[in-house]
PDB file of N, CA and C in Angstrom:
ATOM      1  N   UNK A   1     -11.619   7.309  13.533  1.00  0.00           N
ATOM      2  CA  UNK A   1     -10.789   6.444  12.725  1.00  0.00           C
ATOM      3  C   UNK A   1     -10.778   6.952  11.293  1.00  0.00           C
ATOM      4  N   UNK A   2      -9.536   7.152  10.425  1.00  0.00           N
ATOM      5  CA  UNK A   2      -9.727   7.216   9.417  1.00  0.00           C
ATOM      6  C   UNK A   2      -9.464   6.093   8.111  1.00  0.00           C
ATOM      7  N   UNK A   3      -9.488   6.035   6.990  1.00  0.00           N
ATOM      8  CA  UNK A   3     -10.068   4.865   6.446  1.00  0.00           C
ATOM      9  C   UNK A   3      -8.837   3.899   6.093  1.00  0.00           C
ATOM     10  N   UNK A   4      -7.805   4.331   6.552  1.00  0.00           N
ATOM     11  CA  UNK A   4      -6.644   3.096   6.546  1.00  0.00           C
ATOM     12  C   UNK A   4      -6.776   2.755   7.765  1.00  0.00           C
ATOM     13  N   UNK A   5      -6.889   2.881   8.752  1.00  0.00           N
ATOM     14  CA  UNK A   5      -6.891   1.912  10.281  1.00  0.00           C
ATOM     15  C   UNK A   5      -8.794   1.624   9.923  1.00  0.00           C
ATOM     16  N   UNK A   6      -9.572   1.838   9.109  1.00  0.00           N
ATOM     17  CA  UNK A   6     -10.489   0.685   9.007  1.00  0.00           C
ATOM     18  C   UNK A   6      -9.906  -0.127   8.259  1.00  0.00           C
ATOM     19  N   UNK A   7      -9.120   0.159   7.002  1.00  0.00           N
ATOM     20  CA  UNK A   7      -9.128  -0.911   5.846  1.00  0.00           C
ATOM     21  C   UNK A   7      -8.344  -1.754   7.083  1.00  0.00           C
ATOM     22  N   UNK A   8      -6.956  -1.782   7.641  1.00  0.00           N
ATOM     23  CA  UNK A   8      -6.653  -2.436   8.701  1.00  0.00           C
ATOM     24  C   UNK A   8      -7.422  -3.409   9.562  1.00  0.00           C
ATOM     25  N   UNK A   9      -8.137  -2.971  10.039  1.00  0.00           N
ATOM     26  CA  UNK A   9      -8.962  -3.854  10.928  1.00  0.00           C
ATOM     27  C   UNK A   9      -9.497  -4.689  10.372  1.00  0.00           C
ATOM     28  N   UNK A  10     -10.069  -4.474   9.210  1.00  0.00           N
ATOM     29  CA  UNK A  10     -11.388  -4.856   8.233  1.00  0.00           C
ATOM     30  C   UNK A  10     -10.582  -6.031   8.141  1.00  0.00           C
ATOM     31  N   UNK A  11      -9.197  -6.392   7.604  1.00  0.00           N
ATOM     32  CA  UNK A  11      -8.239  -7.576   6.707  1.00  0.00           C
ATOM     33  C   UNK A  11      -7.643  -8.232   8.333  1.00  0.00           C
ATOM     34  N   UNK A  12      -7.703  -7.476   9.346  1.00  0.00           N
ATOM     35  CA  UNK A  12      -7.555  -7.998  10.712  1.00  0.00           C
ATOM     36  C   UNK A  12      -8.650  -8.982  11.137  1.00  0.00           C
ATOM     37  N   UNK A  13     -10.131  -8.879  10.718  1.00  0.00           N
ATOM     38  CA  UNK A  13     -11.350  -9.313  11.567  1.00  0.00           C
ATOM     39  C   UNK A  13     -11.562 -10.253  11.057  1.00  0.00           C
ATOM     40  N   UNK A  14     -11.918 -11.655  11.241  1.00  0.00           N
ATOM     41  CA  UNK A  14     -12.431 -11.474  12.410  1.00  0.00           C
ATOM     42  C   UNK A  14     -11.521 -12.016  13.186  1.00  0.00           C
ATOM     43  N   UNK A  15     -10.517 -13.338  12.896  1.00  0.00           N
ATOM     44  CA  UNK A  15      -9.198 -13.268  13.697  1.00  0.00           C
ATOM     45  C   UNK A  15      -7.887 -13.484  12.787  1.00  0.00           C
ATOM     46  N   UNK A  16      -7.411 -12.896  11.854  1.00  0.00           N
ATOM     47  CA  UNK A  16      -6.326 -13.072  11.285  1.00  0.00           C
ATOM     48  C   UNK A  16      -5.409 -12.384  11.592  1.00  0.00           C
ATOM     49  N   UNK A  17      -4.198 -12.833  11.879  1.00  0.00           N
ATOM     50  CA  UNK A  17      -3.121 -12.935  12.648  1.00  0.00           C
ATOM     51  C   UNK A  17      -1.892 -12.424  11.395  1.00  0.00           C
ATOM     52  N   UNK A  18      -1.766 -11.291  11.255  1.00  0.00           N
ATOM     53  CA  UNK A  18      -0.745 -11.548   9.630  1.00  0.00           C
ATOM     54  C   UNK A  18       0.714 -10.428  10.000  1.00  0.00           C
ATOM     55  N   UNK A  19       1.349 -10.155   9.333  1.00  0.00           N
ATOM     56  CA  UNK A  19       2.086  -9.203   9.291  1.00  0.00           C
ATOM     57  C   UNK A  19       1.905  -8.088   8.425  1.00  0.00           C
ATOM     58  N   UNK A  20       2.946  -6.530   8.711  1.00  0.00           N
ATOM     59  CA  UNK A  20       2.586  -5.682   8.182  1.00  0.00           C
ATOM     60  C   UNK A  20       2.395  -6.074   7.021  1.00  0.00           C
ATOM     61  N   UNK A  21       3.638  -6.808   6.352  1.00  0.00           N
ATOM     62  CA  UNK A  21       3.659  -7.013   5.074  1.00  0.00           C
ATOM     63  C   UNK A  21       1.908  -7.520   4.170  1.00  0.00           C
ATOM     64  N   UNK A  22       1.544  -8.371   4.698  1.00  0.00           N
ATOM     65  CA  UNK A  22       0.801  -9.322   4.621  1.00  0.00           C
ATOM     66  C   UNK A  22      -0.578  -8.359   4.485  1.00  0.00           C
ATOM     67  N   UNK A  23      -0.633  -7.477   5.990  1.00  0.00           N
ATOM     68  CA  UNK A  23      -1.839  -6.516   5.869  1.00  0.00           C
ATOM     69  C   UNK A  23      -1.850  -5.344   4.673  1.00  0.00           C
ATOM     70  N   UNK A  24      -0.503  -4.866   4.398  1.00  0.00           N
ATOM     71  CA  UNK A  24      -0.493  -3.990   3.251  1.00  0.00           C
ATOM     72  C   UNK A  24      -1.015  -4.412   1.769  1.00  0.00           C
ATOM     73  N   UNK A  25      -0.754  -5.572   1.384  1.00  0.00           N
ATOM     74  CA  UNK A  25      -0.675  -6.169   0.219  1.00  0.00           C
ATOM     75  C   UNK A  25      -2.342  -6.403   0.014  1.00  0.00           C
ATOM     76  N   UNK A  26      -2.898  -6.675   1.040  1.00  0.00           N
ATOM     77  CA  UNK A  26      -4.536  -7.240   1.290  1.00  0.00           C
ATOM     78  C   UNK A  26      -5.147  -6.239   1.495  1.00  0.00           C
ATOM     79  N   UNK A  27      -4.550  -4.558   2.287  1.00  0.00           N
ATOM     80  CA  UNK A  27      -5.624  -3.665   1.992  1.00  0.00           C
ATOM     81  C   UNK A  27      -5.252  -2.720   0.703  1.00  0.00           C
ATOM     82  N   UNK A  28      -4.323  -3.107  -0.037  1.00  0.00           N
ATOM     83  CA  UNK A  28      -3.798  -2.217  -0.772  1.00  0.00           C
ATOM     84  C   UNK A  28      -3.449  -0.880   0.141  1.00  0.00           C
ATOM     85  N   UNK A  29      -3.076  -0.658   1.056  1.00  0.00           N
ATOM     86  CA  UNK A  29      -2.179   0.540   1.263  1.00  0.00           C
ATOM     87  C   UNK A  29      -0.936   0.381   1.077  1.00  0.00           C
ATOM     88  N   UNK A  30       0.092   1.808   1.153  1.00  0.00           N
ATOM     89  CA  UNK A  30       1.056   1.778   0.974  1.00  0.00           C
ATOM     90  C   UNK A  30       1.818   1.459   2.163  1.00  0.00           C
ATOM     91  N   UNK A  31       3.085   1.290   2.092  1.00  0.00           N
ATOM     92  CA  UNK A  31       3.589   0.989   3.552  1.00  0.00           C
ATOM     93  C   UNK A  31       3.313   2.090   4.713  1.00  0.00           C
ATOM     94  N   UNK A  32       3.786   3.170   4.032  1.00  0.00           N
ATOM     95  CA  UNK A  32       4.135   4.065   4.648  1.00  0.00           C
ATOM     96  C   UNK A  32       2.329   4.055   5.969  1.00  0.00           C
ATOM     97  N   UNK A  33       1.307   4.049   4.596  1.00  0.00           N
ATOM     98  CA  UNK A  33      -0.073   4.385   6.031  1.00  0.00           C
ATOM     99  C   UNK A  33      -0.672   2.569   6.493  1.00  0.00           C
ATOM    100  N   UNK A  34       0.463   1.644   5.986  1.00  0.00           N
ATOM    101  CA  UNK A  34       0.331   0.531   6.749  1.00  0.00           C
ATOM    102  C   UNK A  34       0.583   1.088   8.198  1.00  0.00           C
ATOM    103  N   UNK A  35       1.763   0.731   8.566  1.00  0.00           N
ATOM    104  CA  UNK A  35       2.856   1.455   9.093  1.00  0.00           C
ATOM    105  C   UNK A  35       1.687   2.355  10.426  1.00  0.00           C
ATOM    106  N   UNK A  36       1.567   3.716  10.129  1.00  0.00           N
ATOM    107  CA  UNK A  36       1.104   4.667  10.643  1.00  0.00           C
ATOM    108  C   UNK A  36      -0.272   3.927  11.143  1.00  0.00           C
ATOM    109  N   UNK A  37      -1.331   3.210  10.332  1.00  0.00           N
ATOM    110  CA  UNK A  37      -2.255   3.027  11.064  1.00  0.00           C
ATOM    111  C   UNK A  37      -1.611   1.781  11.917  1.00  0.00           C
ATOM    112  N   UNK A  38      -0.888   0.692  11.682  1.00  0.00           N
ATOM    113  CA  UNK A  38      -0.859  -0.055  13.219  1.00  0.00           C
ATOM    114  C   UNK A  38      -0.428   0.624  14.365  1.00  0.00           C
ATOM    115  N   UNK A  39       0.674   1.686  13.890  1.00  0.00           N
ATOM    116  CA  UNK A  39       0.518   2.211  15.020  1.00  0.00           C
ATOM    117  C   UNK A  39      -0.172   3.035  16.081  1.00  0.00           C
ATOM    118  N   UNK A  40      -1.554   3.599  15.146  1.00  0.00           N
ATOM    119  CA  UNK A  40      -2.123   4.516  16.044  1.00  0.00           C
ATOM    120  C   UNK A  40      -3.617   3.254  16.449  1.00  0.00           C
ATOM    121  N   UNK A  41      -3.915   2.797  15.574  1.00  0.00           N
ATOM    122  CA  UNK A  41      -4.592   1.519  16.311  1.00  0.00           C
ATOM    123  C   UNK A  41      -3.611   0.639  17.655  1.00  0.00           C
ATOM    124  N   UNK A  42      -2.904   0.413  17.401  1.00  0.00           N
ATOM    125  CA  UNK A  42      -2.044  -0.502  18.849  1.00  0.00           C
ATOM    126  C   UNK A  42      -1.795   0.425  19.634  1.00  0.00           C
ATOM    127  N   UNK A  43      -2.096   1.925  19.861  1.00  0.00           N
ATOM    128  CA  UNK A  43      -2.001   2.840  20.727  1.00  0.00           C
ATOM    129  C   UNK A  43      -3.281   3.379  21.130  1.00  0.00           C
ATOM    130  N   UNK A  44      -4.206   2.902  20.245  1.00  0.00           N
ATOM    131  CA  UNK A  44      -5.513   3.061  21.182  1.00  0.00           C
ATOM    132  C   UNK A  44      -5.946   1.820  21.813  1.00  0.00           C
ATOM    133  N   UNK A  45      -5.361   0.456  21.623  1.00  0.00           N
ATOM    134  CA  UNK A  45      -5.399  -1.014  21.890  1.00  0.00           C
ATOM    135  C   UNK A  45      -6.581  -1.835  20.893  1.00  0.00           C
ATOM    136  N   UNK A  46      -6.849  -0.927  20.279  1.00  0.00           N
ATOM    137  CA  UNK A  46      -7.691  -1.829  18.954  1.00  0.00           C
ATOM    138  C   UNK A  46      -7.072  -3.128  18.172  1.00  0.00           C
ATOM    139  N   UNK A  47      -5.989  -3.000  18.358  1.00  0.00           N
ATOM    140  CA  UNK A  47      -4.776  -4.216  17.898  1.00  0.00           C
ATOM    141  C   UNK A  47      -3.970  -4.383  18.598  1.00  0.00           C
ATOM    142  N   UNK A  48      -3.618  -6.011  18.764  1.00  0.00           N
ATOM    143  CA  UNK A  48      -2.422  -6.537  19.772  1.00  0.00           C
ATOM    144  C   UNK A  48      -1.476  -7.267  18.815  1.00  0.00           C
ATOM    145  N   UNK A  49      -0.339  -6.872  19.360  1.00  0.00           N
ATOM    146  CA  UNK A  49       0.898  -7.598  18.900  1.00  0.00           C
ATOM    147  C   UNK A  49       1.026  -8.930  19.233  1.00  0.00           C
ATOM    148  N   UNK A  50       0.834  -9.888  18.521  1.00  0.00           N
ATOM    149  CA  UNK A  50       0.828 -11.426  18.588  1.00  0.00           C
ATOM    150  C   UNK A  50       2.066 -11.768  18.941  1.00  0.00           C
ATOM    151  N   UNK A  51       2.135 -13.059  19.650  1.00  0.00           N
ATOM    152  CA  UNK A  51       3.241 -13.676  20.452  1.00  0.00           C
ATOM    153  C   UNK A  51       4.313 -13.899  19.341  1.00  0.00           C
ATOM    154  N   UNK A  52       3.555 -14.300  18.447  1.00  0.00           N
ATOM    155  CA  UNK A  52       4.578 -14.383  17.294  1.00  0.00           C
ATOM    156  C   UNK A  52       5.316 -13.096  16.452  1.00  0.00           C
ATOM    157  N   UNK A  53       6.530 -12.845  16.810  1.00  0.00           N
ATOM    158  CA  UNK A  53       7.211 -11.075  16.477  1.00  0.00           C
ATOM    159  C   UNK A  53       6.863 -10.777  15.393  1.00  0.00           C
ATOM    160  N   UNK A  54       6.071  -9.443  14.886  1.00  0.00           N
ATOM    161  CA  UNK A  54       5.882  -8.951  13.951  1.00  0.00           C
ATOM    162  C   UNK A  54       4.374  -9.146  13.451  1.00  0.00           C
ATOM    163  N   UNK A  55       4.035  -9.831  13.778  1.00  0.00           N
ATOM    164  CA  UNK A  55       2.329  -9.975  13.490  1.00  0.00           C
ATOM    165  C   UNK A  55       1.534  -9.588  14.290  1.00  0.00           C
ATOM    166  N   UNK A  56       0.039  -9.054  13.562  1.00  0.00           N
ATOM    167  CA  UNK A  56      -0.528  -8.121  14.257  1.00  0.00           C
ATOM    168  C   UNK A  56      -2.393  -9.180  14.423  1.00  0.00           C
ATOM    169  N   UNK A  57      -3.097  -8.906  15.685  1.00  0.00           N
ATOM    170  CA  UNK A  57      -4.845  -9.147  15.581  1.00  0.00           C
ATOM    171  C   UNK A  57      -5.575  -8.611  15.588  1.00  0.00           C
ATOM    172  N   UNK A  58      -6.208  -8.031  15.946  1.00  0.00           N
ATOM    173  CA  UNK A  58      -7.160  -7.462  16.122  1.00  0.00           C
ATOM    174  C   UNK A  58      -7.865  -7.423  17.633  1.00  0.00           C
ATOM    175  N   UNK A  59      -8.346  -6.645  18.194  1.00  0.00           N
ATOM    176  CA  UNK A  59      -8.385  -6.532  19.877  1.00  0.00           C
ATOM    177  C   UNK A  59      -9.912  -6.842  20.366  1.00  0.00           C
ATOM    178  N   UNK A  60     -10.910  -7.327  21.019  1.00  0.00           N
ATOM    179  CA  UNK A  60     -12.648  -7.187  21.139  1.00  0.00           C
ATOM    180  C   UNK A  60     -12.664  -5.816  20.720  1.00  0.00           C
ATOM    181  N   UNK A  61     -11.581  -4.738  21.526  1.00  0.00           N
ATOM    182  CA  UNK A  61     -12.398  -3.421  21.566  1.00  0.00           C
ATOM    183  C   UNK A  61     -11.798  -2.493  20.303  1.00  0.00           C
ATOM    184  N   UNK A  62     -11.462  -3.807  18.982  1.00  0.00           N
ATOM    185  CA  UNK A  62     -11.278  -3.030  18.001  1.00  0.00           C
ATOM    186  C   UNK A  62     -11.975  -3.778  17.002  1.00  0.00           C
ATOM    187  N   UNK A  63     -12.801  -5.352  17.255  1.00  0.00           N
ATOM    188  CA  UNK A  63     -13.933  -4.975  16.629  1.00  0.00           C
ATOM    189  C   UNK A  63     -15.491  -4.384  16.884  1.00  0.00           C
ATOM    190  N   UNK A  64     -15.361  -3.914  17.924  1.00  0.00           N
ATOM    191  CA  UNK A  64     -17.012  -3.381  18.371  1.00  0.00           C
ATOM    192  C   UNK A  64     -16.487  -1.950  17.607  1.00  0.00           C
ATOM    193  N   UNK A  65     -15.136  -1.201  17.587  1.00  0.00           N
ATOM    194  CA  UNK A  65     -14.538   0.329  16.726  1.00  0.00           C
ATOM    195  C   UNK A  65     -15.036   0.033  15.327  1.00  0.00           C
ATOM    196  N   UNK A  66     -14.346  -1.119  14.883  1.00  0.00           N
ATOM    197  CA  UNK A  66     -14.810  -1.769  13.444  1.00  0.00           C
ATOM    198  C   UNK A  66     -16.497  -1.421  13.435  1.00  0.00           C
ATOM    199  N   UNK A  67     -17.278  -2.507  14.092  1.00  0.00           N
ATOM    200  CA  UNK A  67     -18.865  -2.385  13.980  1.00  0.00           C
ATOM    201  C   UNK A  67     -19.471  -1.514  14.193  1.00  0.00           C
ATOM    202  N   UNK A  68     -18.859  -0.489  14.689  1.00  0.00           N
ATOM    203  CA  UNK A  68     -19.066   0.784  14.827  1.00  0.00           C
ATOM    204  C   UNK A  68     -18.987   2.223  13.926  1.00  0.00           C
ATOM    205  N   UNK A  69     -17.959   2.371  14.336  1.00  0.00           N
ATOM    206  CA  UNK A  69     -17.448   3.158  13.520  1.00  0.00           C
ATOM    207  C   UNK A  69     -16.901   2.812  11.530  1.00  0.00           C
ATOM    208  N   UNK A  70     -16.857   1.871  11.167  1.00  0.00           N
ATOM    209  CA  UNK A  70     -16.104   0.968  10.604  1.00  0.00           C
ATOM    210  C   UNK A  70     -17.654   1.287   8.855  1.00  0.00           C
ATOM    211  N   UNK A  71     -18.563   1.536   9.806  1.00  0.00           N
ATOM    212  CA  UNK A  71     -19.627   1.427   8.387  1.00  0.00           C
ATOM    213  C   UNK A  71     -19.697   3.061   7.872  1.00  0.00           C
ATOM    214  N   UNK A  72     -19.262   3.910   8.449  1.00  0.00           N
ATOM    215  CA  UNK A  72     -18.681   5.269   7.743  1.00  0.00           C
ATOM    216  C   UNK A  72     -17.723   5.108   6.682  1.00  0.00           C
ATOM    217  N   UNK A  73     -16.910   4.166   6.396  1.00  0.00           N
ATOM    218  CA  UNK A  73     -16.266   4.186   5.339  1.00  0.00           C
ATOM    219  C   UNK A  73     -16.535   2.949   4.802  1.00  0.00           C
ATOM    220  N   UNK A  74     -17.447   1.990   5.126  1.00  0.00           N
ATOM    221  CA  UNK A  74     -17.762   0.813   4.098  1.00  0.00           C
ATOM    222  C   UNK A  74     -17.026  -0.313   5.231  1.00  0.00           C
ATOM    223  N   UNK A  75     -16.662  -0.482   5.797  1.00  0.00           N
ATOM    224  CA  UNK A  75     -16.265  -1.533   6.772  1.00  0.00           C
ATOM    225  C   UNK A  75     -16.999  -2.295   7.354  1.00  0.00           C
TER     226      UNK A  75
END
């Protein structure tokens, strides 16, 4: 993982439900590696797309990645 799909998760955990918009503004990234990390997190299934269109959670097996992996960059 690199440290925008942690900052991601990190503003994801432990269940907040938000949109890109919402996650960009809270990890300070830019759109552009908003963007790029949901997508390579929701392609490893670390994040699920909420029933509600456009908002994103966080997955179990993307916070044990978080508790894991997640304290290499301060997460």
């Amino acid at each position: 993982m690199n440290p925008a799909e942690v900052a991601v998760l990190a503003v994801l955990h432990p269940d907040n439900t938000l949109t890109a918009a919402q996650i960009q503004r809270t990890s300070t990234l830019t759109a552009w590696r908003t963007r790029n990390a949901l997508a390579q997190l929701e392609s490893r299934g670390l994040i699920i797309a909420s029933r509600t269109r456009g908002r994103w959670r966080i997955s179990a097996r993307g916070r044990i990645a978080l508790a894991t992996k997640g304290r290499r960059f301060g997460g």
